[in-house]
Each structure stands twice: as structure tokens, then as C-alpha cells.
Protein backbone atom coordinates (compact mmCIF):
# COMPACT_ATOMS: atom_id res chain seq x y z
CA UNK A 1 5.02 1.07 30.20
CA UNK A 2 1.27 0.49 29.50
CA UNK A 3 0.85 -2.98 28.53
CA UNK A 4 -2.09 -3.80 26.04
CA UNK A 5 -4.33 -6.65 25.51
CA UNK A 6 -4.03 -7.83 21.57
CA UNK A 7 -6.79 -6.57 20.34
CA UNK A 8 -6.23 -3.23 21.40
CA UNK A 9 -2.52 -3.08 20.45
CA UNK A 10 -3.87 -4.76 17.07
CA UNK A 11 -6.29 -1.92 16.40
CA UNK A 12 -3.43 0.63 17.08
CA UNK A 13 -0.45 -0.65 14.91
CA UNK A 14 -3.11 -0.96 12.42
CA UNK A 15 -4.40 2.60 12.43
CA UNK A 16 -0.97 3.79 12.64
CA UNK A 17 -0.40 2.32 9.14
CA UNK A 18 -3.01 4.80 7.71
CA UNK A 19 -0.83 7.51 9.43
CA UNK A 20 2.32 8.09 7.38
CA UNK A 21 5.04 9.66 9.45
CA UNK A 22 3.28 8.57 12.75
CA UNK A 23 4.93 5.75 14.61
CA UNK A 24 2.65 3.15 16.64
CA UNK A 25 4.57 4.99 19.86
CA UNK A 26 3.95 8.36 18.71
CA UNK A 27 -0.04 7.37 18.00
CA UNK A 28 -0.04 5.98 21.69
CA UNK A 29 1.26 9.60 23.04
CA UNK A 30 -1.73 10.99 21.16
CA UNK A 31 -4.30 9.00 22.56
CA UNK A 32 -3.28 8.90 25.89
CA UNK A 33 -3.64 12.85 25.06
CA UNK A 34 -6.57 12.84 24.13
CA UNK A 35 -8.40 9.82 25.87
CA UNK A 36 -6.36 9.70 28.88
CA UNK A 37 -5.07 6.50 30.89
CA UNK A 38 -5.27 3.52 30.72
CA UNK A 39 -6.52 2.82 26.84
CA UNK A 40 -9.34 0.46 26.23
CA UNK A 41 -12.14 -0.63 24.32
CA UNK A 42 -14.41 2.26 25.64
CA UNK A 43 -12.28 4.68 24.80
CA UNK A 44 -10.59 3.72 21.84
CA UNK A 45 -14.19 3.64 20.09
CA UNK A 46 -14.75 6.95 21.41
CA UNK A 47 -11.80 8.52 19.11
CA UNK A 48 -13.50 10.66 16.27
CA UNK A 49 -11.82 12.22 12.93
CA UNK A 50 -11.61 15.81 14.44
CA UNK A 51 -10.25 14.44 17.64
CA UNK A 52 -7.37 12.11 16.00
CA UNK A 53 -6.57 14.92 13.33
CA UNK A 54 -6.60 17.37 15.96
CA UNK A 55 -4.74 15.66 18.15
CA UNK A 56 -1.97 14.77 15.30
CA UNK A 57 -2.05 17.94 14.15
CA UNK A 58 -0.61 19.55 17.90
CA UNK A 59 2.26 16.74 18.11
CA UNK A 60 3.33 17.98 14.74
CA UNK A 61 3.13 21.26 16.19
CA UNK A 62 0.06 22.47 13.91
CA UNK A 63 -2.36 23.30 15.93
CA UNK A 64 -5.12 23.47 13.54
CA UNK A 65 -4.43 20.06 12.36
CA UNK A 66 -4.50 21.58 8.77
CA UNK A 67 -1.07 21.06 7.12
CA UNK A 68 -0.23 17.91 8.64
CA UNK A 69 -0.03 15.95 5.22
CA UNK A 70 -2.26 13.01 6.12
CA UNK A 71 -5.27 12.95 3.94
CA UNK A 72 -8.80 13.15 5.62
CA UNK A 73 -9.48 9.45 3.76
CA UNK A 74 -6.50 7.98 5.80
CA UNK A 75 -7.71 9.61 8.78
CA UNK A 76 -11.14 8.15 8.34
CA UNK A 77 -9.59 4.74 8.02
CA UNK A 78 -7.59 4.95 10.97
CA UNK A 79 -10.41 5.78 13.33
CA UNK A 80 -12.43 2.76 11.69
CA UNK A 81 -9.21 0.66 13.00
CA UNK A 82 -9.08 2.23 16.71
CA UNK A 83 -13.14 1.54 16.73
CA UNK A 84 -12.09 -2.22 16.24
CA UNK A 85 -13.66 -3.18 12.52
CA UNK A 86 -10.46 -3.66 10.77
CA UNK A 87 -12.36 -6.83 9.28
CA UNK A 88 -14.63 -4.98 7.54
CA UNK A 89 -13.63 -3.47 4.60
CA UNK A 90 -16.77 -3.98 2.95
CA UNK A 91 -15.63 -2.12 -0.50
CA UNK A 92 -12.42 -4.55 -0.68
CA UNK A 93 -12.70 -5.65 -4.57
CA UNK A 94 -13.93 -9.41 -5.66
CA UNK A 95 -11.14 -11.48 -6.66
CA UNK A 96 -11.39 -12.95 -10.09
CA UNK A 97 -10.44 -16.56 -11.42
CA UNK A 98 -7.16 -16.78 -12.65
CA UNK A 99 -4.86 -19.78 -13.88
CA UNK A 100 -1.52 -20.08 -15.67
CA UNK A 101 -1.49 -19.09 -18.94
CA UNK A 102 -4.82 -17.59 -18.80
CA UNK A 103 -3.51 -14.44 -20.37
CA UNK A 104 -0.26 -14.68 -22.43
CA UNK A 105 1.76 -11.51 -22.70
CA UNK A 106 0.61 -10.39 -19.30
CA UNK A 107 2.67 -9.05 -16.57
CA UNK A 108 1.89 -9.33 -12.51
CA UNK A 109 1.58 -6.07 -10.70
CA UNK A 110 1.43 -5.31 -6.82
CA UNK A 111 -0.52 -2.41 -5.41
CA UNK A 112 0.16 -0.92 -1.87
CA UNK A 113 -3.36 -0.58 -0.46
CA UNK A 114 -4.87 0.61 2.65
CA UNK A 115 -8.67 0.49 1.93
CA UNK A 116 -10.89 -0.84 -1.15
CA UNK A 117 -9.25 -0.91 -4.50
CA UNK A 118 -7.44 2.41 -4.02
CA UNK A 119 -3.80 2.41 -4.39
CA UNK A 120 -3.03 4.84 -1.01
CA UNK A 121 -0.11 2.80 0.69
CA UNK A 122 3.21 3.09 1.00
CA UNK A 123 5.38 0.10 0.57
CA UNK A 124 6.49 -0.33 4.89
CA UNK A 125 3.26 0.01 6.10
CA UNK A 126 0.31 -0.82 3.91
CA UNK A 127 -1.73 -3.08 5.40
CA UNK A 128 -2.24 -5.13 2.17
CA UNK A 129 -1.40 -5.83 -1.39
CA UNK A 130 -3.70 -6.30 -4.13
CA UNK A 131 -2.30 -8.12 -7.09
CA UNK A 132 -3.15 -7.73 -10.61
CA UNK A 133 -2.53 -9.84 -13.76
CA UNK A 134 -2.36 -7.43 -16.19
CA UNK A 135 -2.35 -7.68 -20.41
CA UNK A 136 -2.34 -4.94 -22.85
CA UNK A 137 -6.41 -5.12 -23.10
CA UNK A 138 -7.19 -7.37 -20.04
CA UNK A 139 -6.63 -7.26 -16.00
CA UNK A 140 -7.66 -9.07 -13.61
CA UNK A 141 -7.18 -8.92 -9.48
CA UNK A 142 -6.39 -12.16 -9.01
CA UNK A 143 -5.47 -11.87 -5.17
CA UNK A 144 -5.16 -10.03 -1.96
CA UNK A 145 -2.45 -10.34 0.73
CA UNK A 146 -2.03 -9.50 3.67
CA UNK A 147 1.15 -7.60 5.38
CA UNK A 148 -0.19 -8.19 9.23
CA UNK A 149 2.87 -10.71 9.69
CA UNK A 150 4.74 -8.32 8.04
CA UNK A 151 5.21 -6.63 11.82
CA UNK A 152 6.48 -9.61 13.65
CA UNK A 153 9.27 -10.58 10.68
CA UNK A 154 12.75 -9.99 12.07
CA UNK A 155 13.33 -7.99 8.57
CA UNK A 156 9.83 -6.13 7.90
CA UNK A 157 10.86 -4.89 4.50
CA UNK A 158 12.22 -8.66 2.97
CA UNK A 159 8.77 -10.20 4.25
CA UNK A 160 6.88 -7.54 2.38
CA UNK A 161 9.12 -8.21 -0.53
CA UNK A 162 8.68 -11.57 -0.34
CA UNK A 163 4.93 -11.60 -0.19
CA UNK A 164 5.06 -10.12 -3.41
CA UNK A 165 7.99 -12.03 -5.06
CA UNK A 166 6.02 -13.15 -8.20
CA UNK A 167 5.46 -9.93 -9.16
CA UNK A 168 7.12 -7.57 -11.47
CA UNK A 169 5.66 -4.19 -11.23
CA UNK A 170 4.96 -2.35 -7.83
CA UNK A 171 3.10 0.95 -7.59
CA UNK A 172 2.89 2.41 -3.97
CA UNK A 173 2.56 6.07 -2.55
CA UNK A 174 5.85 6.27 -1.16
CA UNK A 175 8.99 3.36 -0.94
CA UNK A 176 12.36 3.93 1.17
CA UNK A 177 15.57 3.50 -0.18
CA UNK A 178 17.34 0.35 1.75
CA UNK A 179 13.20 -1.18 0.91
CA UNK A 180 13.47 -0.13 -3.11
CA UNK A 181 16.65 -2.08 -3.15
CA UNK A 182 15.29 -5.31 -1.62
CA UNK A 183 12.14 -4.84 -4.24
CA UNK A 184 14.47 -4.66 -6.86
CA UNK A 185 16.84 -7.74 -5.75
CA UNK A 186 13.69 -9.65 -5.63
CA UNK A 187 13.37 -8.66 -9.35
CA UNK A 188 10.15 -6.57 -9.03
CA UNK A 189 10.39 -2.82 -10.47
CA UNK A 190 8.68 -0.28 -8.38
CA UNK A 191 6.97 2.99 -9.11
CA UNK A 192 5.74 5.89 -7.20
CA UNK A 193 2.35 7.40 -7.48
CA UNK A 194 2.05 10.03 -4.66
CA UNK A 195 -0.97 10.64 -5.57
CA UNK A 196 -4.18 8.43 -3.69
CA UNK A 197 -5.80 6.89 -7.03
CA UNK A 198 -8.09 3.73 -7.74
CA UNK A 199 -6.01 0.44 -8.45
CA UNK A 200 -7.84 0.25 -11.97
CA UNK A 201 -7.53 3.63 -13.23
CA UNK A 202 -3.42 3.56 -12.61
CA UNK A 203 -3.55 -0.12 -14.69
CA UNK A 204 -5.28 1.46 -17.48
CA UNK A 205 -3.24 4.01 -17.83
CA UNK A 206 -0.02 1.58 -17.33
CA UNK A 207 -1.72 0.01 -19.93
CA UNK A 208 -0.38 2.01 -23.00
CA UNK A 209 3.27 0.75 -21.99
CA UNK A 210 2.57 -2.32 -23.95
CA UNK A 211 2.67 -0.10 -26.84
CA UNK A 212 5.79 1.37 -26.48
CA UNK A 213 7.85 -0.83 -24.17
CA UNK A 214 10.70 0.94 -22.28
CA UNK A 215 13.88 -1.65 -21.99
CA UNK A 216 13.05 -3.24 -18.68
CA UNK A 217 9.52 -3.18 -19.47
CA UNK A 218 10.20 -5.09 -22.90
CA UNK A 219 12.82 -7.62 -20.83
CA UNK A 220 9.28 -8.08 -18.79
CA UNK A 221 7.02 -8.82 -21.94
CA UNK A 222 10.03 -11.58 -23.29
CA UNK A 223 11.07 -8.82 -26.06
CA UNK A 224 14.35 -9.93 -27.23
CA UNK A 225 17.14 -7.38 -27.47
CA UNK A 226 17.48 -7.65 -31.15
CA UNK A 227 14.01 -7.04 -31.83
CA UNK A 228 14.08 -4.04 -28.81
CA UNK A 229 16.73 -2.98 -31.07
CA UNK A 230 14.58 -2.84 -34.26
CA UNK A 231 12.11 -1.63 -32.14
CA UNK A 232 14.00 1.72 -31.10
CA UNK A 233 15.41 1.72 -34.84
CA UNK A 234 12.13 1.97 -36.61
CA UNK A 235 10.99 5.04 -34.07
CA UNK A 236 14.07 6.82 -34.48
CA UNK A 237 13.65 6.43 -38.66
């Protein structure tokens, strides 16, 4: 078997997150495909869009490259990782001054991203998580983190979990079952938006929750039972 220098195999297992449904092995059968043997620098920053969509496309048996579910954004982003500029994600949001207590009734919320402040990642292999402090009429990113050491944890899904253990709410794109039910033990709901939208425009909209509270959402906010009780009461009356 080939054996790659960091960088390289860096710039792969990153570009393969972007690629949902295509496993770091798989995208090394496609560009030894396509840019022959050995892989290295040259090469790799030789890989355009057509050429890694086309290329995916025929290992999925499309030959066109046209249904094979990976949006043309993701396959923009990948490329950007193969050319080696994974560190420059120049449209990755500013984060924003935050301290305990800053803004009472608020709730913590994790977003599986893969570029800017888009929520487009599903929970396994995102390559980050942006994290949101979120009130009824406020929000506020108050950090971003990482998964890269997600890949060298003995359990992947548990470090990912972990990273965002303060957390309550998690949107992603997609979330596997044995992963949902680590979230969950680590006390953090998740929800899935299959959908590729901006960070901000899904918290808005998450926003009119506050209003109505469903039960576990209400548990969140420090709603006792008796008054979700009254709560339900007065809707029904």
C-alpha cells in the first residue's frame, strides 16, 4: 500500500469529509484514477471540480457524475482541501465575546459545519463545530472547534460528542444511529436539517421555540413541570 507523507494524507481525509458516502479509501481509488501513481503535491493541486465529480460520479456507477448526491458546494470544498489550503477558510464567522451569565434564559447550540457559517455537515465527519449561545432575541457564536482529533480517537463518535458536551441542541445534515445515542447520553438533543442552510438563518427560525416550548425544550429553558403543565392547560382552554 501507498504510503503518504502527512500533509498529503491530511489534505485527503479532509476532503473526504466534504464527500458524504465516500470513504478516505474509496477517495484514494479515485485519484489514483484520475491522477495516476504515486499521489503528490503536483498532482493533488492539479484535481479540478469536473475531474473529482466526474471521477466520483463513475465509482458510483454514474457516469455523468449527475445524480451522485454530493452538492457542487461540497465538491468545491473538497478540491480546496486536495489543493492544500484547508487553513484558509477566509469566510469562517468572527467569534463574539461571551461570559457566564451574559444572557439568561439562553440555551447552547452546536452546528455541524464544513465551510463558513453554513450548517452543511453531518455529525461523523464535519470538520468543525460552530457553537452558538442562543436567547429568544439574542445569539451569539461564541466558539469554533475543531473535529481533526476527532480521527485519531479510539471511539470517533464519543470524541465528537464530547467536544460538544456543554451543549444542548445539535443541528447537523445527517447523524447515525449508534452516534444519536451517544449525543443524547451526553444530554445534547439533536436535529436534522438535510437541507445545506446558513448557521444564523436555522437559529432564527429555532428562535420561535422559546415561544412555545415543547417538553424537552422547556426542561432546557428551567420550565418547571407544573408550570409546563399550566402551560399546555391554558393552550388547550
Amino acid at each position: 500500500m501507498e504510503q503518504l507523507d502527512r500533509n498529503l494524507a491530511l489534505r485527503i481525509a479532509l476532503a473526504s469529509r466534504m464527500l458524504p458516502g465516500v470513504a478516505v479509501g474509496e477517495l484514494l481509488e479515485i485519484l489514483h484514477d484520475r491522477l495516476g501513481s504515486p499521489l503528490d503535491d503536483e498532482k493533488l493541486k492539479a484535481i479540478t471540480v469536473t475531474n473529482l465529480k466526474t471521477g466520483i460520479g463513475s465509482h458510483d456507477g454514474e457516469e455523468d457524475g449527475e445524480d451522485i448526491g454530493i452538492g457542487l458546494a461540497n465538491i468545491k470544498q473538497a478540491v480546496r482541501y486536495l489543493w492544500g489550503e484547508e487553513a484558509e477558510d477566509e469566510h469562517l464567522p468572527e467569534i463574539q465575546t461571551y461570559r457566564d451569565g451574559d444572557m439568561p434564559g439562553s440555551i447552547r447550540v452546536a452546528m455541524a459545519s464544513n465551510s463558513g457559517a453554513t450548517l452543511n455537515g453531518h455529525f461523523g465527519s464535519c470538520i468543525r463545530f460552530l457553537v452558538y449561545q442562543l436567547a429568544r432575541d439574542d445569539m451569539r457564536l461564541i466558539d469554533i472547534r475543531s473535529t481533526l482529533k476527532a480521527d485519531s480517537a479510539e471511539d470517533r463518535n464519543l470524541f465528537r460528542a464530547d467536544l460538544i458536551k456543554d451543549c444542548h441542541v445539535l443541528f447537523v445534515q445527517s447523524i447515525g444511529g449508534p452516534a444519536a445515542a451517544k449525543v443524547i447520553r451526553a444530554d445534547i438533543y439533536p436535529i436534522k436539517v438535510p437541507d445545506v442552510v446558513e448557521a444564523e438563518e436555522k437559529l432564527r427560525e429555532f428562535q420561535s421555540v422559546f415561544d412555545a416550548p415543547p417538553p424537552w425544550f422547556a426542561k432546557l429553558l428551567g420550565v418547571s413541570a407544573e408550570q409546563r403543565k399550566r402551560f399546555n392547560y391554558s393552550l388547550e382552554a
